[in-house]
N, C-alpha and C. Protein backbone atom coordinates (compact mmCIF):
# COMPACT_ATOMS: atom_id res chain seq x y z
N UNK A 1 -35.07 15.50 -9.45
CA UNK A 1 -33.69 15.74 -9.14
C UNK A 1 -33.61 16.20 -7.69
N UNK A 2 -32.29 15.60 -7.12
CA UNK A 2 -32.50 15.92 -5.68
C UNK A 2 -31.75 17.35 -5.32
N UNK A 3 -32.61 18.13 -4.16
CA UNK A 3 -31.89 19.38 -4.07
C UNK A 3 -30.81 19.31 -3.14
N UNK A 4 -29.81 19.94 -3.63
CA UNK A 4 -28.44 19.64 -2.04
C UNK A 4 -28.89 21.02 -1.25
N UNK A 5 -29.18 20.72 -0.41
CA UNK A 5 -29.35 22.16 0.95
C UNK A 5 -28.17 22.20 1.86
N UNK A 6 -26.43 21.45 0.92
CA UNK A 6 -25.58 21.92 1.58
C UNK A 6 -24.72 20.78 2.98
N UNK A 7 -26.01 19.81 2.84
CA UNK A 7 -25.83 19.19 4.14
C UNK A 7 -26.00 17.56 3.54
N UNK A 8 -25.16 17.28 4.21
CA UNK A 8 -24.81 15.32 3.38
C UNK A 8 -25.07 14.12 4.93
N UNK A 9 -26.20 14.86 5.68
CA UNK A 9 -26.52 13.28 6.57
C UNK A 9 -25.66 13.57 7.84
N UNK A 10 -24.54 14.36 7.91
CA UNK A 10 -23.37 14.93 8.94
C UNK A 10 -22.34 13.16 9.24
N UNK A 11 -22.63 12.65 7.50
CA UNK A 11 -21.45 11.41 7.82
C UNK A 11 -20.03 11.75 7.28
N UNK A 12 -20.05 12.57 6.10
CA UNK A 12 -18.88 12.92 5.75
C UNK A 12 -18.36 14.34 5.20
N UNK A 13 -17.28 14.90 5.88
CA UNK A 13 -17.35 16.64 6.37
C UNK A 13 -17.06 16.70 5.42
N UNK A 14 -17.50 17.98 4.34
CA UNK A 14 -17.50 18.75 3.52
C UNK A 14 -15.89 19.34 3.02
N UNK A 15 -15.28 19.07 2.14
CA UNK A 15 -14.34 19.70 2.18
C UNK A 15 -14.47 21.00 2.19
N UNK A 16 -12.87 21.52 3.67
CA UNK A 16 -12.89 22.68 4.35
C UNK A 16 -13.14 22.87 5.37
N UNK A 17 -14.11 21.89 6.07
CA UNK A 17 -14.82 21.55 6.98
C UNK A 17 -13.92 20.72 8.00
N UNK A 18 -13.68 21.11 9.18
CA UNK A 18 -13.25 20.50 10.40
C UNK A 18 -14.08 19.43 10.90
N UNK A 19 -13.61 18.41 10.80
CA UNK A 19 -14.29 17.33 11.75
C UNK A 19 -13.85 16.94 13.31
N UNK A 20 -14.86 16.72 14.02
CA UNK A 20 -14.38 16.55 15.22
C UNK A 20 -14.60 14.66 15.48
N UNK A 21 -15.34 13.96 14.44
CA UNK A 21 -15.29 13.05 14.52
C UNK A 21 -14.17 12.13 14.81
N UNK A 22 -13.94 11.11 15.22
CA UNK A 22 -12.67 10.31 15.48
C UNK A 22 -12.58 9.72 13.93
N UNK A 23 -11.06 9.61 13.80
CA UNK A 23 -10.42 9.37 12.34
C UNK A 23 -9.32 8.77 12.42
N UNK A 24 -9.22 7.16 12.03
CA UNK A 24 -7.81 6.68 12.03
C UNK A 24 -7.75 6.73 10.19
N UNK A 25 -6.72 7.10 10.31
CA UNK A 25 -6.06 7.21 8.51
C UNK A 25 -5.19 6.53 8.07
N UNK A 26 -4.88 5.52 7.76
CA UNK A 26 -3.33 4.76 7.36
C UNK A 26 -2.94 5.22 6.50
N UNK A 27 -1.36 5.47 6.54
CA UNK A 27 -0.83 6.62 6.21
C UNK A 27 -0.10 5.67 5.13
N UNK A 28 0.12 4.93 5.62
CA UNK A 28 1.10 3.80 4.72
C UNK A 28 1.31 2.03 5.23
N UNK A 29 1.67 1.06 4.18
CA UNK A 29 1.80 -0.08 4.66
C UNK A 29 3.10 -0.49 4.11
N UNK A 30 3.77 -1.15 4.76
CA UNK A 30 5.02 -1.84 4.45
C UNK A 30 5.65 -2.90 5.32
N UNK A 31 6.90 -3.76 4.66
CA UNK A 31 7.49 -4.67 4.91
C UNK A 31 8.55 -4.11 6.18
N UNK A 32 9.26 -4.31 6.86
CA UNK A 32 10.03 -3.95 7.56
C UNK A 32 11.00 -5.00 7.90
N UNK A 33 10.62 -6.37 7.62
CA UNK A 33 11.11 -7.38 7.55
C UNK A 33 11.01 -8.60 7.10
N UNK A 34 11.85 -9.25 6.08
CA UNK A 34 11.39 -10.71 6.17
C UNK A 34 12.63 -11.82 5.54
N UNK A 35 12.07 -12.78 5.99
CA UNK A 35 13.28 -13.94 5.70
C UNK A 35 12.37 -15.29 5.55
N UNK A 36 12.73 -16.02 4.76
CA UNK A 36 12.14 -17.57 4.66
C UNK A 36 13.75 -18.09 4.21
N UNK A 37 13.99 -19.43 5.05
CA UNK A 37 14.93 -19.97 5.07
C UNK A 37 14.50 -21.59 4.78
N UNK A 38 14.89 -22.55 3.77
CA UNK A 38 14.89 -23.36 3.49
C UNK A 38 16.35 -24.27 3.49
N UNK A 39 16.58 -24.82 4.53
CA UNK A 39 18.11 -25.10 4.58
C UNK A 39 17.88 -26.30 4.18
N UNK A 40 17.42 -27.17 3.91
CA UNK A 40 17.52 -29.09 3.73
C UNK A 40 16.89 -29.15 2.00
N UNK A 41 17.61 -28.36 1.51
CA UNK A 41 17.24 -28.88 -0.20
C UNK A 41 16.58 -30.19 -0.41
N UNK A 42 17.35 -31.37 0.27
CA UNK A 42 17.18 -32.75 0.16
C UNK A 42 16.04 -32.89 0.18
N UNK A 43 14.85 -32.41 0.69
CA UNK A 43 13.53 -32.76 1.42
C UNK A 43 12.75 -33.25 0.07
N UNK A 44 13.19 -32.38 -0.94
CA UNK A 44 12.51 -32.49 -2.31
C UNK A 44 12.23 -34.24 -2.92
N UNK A 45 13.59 -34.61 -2.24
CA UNK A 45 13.35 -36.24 -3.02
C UNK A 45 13.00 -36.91 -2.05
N UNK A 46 12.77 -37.06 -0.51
CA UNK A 46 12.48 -37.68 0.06
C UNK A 46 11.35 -37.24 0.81
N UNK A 47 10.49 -36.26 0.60
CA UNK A 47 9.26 -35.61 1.45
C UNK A 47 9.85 -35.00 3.07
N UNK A 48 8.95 -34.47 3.39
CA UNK A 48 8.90 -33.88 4.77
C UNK A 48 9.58 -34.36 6.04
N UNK A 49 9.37 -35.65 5.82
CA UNK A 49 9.70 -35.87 7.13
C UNK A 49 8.52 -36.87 7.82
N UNK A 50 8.54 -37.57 9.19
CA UNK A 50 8.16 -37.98 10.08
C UNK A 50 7.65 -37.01 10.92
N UNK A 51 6.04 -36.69 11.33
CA UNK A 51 5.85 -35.92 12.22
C UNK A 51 6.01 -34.26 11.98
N UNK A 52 6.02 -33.79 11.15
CA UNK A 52 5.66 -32.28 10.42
C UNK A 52 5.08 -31.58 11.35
N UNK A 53 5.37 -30.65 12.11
CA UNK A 53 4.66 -29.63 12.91
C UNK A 53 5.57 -28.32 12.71
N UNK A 54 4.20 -26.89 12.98
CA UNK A 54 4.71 -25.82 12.61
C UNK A 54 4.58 -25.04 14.31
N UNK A 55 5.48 -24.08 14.32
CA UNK A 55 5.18 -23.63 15.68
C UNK A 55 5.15 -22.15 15.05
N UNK A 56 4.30 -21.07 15.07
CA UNK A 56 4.31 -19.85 14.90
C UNK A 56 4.04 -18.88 16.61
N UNK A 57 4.97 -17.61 16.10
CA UNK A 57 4.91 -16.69 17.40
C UNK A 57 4.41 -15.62 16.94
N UNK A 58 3.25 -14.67 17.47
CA UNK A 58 3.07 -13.42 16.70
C UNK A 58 2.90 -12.34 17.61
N UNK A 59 3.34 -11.14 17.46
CA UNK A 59 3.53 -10.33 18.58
C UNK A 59 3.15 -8.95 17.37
N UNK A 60 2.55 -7.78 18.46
CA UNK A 60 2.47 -6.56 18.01
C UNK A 60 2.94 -5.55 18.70
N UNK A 61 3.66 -4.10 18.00
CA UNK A 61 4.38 -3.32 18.71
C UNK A 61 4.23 -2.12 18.27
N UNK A 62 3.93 -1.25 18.85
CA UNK A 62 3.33 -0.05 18.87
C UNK A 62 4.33 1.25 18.98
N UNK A 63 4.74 1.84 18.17
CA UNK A 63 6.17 2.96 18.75
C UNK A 63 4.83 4.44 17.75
N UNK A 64 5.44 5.38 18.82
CA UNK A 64 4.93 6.69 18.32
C UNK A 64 5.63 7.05 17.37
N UNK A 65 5.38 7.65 16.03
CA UNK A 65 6.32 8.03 15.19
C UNK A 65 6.02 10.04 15.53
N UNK A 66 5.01 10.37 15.72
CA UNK A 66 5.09 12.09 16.02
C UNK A 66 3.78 12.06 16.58
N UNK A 67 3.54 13.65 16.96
CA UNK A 67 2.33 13.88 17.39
C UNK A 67 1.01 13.05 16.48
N UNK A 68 0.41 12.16 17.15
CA UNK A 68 -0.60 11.69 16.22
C UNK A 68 -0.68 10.62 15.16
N UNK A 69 0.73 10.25 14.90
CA UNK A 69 0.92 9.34 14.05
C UNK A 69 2.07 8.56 15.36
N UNK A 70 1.52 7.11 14.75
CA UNK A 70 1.70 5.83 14.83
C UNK A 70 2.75 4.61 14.11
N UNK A 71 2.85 4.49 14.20
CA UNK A 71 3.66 3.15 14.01
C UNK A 71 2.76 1.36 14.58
N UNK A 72 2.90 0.74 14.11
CA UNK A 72 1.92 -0.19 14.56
C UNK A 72 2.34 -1.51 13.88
N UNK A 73 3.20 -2.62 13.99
CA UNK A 73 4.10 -3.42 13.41
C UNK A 73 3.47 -5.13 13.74
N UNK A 74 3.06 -6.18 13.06
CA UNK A 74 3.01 -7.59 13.42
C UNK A 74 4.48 -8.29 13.34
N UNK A 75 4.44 -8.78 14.38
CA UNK A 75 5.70 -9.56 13.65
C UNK A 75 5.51 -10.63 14.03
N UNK A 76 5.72 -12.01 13.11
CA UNK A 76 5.31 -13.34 13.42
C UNK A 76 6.83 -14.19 12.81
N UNK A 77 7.09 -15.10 13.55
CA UNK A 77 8.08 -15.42 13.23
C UNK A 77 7.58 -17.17 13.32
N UNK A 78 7.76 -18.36 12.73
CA UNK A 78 7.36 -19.85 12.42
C UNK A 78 8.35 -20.00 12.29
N UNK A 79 8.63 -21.74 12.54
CA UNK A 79 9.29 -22.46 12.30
C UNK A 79 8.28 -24.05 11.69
N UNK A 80 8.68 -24.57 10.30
CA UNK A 80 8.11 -26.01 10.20
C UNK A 80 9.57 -26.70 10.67
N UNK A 81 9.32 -28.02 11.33
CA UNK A 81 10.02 -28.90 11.34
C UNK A 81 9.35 -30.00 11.43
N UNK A 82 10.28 -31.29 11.13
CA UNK A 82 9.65 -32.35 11.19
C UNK A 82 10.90 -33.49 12.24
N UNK A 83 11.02 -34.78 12.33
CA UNK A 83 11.84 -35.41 12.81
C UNK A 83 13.01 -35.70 12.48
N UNK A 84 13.23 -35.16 11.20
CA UNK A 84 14.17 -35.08 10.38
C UNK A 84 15.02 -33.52 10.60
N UNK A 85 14.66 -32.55 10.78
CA UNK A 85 14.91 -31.29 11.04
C UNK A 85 13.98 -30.21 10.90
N UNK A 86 14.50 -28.96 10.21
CA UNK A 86 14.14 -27.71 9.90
C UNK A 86 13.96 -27.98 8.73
N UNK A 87 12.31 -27.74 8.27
CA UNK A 87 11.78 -27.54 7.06
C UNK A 87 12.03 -26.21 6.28
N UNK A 88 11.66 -25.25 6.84
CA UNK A 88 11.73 -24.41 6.70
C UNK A 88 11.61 -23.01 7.80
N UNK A 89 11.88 -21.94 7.94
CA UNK A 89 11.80 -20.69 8.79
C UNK A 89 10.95 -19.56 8.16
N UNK A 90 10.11 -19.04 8.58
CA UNK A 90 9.65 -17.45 8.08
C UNK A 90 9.78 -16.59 9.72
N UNK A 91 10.00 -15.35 8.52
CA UNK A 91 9.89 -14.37 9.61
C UNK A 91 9.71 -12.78 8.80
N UNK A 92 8.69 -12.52 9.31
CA UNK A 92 8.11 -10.91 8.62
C UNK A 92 7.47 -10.40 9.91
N UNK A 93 8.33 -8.94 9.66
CA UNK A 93 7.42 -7.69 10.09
C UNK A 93 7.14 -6.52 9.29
N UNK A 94 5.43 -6.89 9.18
CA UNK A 94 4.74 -5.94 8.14
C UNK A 94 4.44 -4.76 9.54
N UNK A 95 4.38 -3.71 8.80
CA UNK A 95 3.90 -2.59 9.45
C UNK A 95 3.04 -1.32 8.88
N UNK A 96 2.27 -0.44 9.56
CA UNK A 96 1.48 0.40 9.01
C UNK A 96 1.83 2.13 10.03
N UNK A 97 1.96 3.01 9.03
CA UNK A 97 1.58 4.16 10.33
C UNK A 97 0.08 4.59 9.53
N UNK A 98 0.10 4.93 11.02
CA UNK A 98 -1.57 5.84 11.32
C UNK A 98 -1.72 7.23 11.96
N UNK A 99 -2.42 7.71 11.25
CA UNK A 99 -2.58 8.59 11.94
C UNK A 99 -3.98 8.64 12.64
N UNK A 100 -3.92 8.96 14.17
CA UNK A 100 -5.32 9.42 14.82
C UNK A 100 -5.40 10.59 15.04
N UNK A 101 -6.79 10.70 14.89
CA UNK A 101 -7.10 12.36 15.52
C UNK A 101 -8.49 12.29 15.85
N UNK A 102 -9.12 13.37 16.83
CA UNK A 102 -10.17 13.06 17.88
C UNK A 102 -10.62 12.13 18.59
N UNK A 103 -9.18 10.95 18.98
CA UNK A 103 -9.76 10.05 19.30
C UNK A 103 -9.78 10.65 21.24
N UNK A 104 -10.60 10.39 22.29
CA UNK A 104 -10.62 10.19 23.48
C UNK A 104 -9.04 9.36 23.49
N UNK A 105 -8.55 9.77 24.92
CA UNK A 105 -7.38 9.61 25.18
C UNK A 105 -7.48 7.39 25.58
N UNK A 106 -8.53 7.38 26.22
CA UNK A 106 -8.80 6.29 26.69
C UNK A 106 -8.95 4.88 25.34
N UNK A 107 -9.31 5.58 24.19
CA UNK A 107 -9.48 4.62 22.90
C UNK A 107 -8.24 4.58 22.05
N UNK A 108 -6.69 5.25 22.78
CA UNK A 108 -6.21 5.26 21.38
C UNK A 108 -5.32 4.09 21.83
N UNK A 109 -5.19 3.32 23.06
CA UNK A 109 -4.10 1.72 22.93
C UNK A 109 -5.03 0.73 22.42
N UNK A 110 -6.70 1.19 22.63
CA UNK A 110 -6.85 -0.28 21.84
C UNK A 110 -7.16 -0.27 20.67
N UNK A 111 -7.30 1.47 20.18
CA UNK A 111 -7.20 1.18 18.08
C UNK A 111 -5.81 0.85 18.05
N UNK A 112 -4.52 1.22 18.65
CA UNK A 112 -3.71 0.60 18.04
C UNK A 112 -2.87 -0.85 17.62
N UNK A 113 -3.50 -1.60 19.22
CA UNK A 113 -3.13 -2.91 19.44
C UNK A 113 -4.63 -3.90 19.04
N UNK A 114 -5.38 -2.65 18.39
CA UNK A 114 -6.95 -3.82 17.93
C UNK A 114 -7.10 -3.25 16.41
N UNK A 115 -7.40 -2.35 16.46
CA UNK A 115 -7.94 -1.99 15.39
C UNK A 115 -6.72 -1.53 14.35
N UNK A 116 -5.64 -1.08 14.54
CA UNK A 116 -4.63 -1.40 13.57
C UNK A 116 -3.65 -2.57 12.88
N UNK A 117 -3.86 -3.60 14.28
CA UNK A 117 -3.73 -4.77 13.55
C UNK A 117 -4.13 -5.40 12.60
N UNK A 118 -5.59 -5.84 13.22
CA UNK A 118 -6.76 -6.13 12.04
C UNK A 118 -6.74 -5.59 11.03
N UNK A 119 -6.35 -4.26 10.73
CA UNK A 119 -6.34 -4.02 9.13
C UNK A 119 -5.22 -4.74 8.59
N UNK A 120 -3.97 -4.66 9.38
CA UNK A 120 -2.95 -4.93 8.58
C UNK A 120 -2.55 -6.48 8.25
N UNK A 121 -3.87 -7.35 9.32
CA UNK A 121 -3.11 -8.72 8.63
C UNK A 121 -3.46 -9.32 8.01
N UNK A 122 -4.63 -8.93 6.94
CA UNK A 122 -4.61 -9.29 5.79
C UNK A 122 -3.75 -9.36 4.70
N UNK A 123 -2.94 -8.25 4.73
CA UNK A 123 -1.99 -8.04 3.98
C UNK A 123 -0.69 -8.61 4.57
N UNK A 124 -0.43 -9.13 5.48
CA UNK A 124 0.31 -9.84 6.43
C UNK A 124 0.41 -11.45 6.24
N UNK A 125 -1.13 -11.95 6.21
CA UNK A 125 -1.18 -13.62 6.18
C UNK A 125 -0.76 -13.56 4.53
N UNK A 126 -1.57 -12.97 3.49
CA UNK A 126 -1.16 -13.08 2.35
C UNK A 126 0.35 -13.15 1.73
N UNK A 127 1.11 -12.21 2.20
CA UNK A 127 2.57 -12.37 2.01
C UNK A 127 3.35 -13.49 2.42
N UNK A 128 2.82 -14.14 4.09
CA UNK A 128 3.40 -15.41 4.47
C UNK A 128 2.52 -16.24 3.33
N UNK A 129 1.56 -16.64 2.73
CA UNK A 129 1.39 -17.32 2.15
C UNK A 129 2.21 -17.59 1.19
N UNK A 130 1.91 -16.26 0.32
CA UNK A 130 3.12 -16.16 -1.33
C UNK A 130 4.45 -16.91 -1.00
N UNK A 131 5.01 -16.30 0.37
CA UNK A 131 6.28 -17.23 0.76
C UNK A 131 6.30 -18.17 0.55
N UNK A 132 5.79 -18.83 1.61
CA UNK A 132 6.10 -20.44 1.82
C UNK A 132 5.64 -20.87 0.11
N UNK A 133 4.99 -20.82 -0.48
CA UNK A 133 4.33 -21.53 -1.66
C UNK A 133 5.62 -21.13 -2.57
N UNK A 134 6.07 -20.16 -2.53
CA UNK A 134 7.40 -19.41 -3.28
C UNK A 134 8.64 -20.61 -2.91
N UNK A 135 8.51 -21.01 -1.80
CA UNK A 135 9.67 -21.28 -1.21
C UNK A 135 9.47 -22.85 -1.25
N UNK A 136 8.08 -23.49 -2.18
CA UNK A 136 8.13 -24.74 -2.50
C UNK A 136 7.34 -25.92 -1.12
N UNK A 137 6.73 -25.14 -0.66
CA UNK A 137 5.57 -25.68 0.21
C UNK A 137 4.23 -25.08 -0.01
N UNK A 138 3.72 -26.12 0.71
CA UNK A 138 2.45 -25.75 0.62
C UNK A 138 1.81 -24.17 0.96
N UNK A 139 0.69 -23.33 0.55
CA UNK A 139 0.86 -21.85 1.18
C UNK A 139 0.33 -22.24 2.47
N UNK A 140 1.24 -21.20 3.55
CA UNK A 140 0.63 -21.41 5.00
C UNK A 140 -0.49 -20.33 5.17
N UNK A 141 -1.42 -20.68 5.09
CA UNK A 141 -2.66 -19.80 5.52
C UNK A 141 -3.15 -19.56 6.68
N UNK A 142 -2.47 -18.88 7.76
CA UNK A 142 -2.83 -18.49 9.12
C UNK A 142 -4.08 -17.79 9.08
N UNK A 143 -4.66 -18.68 10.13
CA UNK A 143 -6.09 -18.32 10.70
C UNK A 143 -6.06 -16.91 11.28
N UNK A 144 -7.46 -16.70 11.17
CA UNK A 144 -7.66 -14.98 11.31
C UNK A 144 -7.56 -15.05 13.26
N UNK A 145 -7.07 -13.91 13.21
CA UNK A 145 -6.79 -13.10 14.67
C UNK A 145 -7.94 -12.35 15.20
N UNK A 146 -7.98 -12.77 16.59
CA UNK A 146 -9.06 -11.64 17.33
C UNK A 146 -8.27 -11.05 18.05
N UNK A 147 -7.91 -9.95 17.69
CA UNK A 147 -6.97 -8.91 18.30
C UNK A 147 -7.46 -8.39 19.41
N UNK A 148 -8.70 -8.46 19.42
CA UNK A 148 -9.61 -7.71 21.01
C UNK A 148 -9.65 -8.35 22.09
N UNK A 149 -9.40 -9.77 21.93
CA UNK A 149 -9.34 -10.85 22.56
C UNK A 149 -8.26 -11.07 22.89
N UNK A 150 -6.89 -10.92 22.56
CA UNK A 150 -5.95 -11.16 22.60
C UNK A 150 -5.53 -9.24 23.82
N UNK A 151 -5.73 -8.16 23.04
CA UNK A 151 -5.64 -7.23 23.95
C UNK A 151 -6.14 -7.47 25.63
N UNK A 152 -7.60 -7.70 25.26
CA UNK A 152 -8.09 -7.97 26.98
C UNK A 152 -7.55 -8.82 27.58
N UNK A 153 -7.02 -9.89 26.70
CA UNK A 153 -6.82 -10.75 28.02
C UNK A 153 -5.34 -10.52 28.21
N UNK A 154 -4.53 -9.57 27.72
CA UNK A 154 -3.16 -8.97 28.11
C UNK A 154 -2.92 -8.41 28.98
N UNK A 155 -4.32 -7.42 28.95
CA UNK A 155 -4.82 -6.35 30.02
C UNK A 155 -5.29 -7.30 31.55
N UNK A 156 -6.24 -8.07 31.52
CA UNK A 156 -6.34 -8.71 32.48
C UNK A 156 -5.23 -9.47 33.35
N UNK A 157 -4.21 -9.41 32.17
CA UNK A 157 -2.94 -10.61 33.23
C UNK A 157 -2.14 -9.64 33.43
N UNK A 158 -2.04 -7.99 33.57
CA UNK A 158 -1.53 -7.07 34.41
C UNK A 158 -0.86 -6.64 33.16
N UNK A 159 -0.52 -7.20 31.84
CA UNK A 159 0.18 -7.17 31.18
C UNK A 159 0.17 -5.79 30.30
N UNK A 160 -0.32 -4.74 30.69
CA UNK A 160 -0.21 -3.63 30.02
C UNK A 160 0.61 -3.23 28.98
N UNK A 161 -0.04 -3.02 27.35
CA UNK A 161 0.54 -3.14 26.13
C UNK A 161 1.24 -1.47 26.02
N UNK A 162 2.35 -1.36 25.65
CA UNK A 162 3.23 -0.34 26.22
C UNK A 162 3.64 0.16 24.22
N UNK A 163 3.44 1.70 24.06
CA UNK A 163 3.63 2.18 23.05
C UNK A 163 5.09 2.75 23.36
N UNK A 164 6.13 2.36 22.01
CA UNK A 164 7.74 2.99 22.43
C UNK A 164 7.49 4.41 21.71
N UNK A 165 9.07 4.89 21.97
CA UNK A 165 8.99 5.99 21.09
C UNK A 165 8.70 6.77 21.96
């Protein structure tokens, strides 16, 4: 049997115990917005259309909600159309707050515009999926995001990612 001498490896603080380690916590996840619009009923008896293309926009936005907690929102908005018209519209903004604490002042825009995204769009692509398939198309399964990639090269085009609030 193993003896505890009190001490667990120094990976996870003891309750009671102050950590000085860095800690993002999601505090919560939710919808904040959404709409799928199917205006051409007709499509049903005659298919899609000529030429089917989807155009999606996805943007992230960062507002302080208090000392330490976060706000941290995707919002992606698509359109399908084809030559015929508007297939259909989505538009959701899922969001999460977080809370940080011990993070260095210098790490906390890119956990929020990297590392809080990434958690949340799993739960993000899945809901646009349920949609569209809800809404009598095929599910749209958006490809995974490199949020780090997308930060730097924001940063490089002067484009400095700006927290409201």
């Amino acid at each position: 049997m193993a003896e505890n001498n009190g001490t667990n490896g120094g990976n996870i603080p003891q309750t009671g115990e102050t950590s000085l380690h860095p800690q993002v916590n999601v505090l919560g996840q939710y919808i904040k917005d959404l709409s799928f619009e199917s205006p051409d009923t007709d499509r049903f008896f005659r298919g899609p259309g000529k030429n089917p293309n989807l155009q999606l926009n996805f943007n992230v936005q960062v507002r302080k909600l208090q000392e330490n907690a976060y706000e941290a929102a995707l919002s992606l908005e698509g359109e399908a159309r084809s030559d015929e018209g508007v297939l259909y519209k989505i538009e959701l903004v899922y969001a999460g707050a977080f809370l940080l604490r011990n993070l260095p002042q210098e790490a906390i825009q890119p956990v929020l515009f990297i590392e809080c995204p990434a958690l949340l769009f799993p739960f993000a692509r899945r809901i646009v999926a349920d949609l569209s398939r809800e809404g009598g198309f095929p599910p749209l399964l958006l490809d995974p995001i490199d949020f780090g990639s997308l930060y730097r090269r924001r940063v490089e085009m002067g484009q400095q990612p700006t927290i409201t609030g």
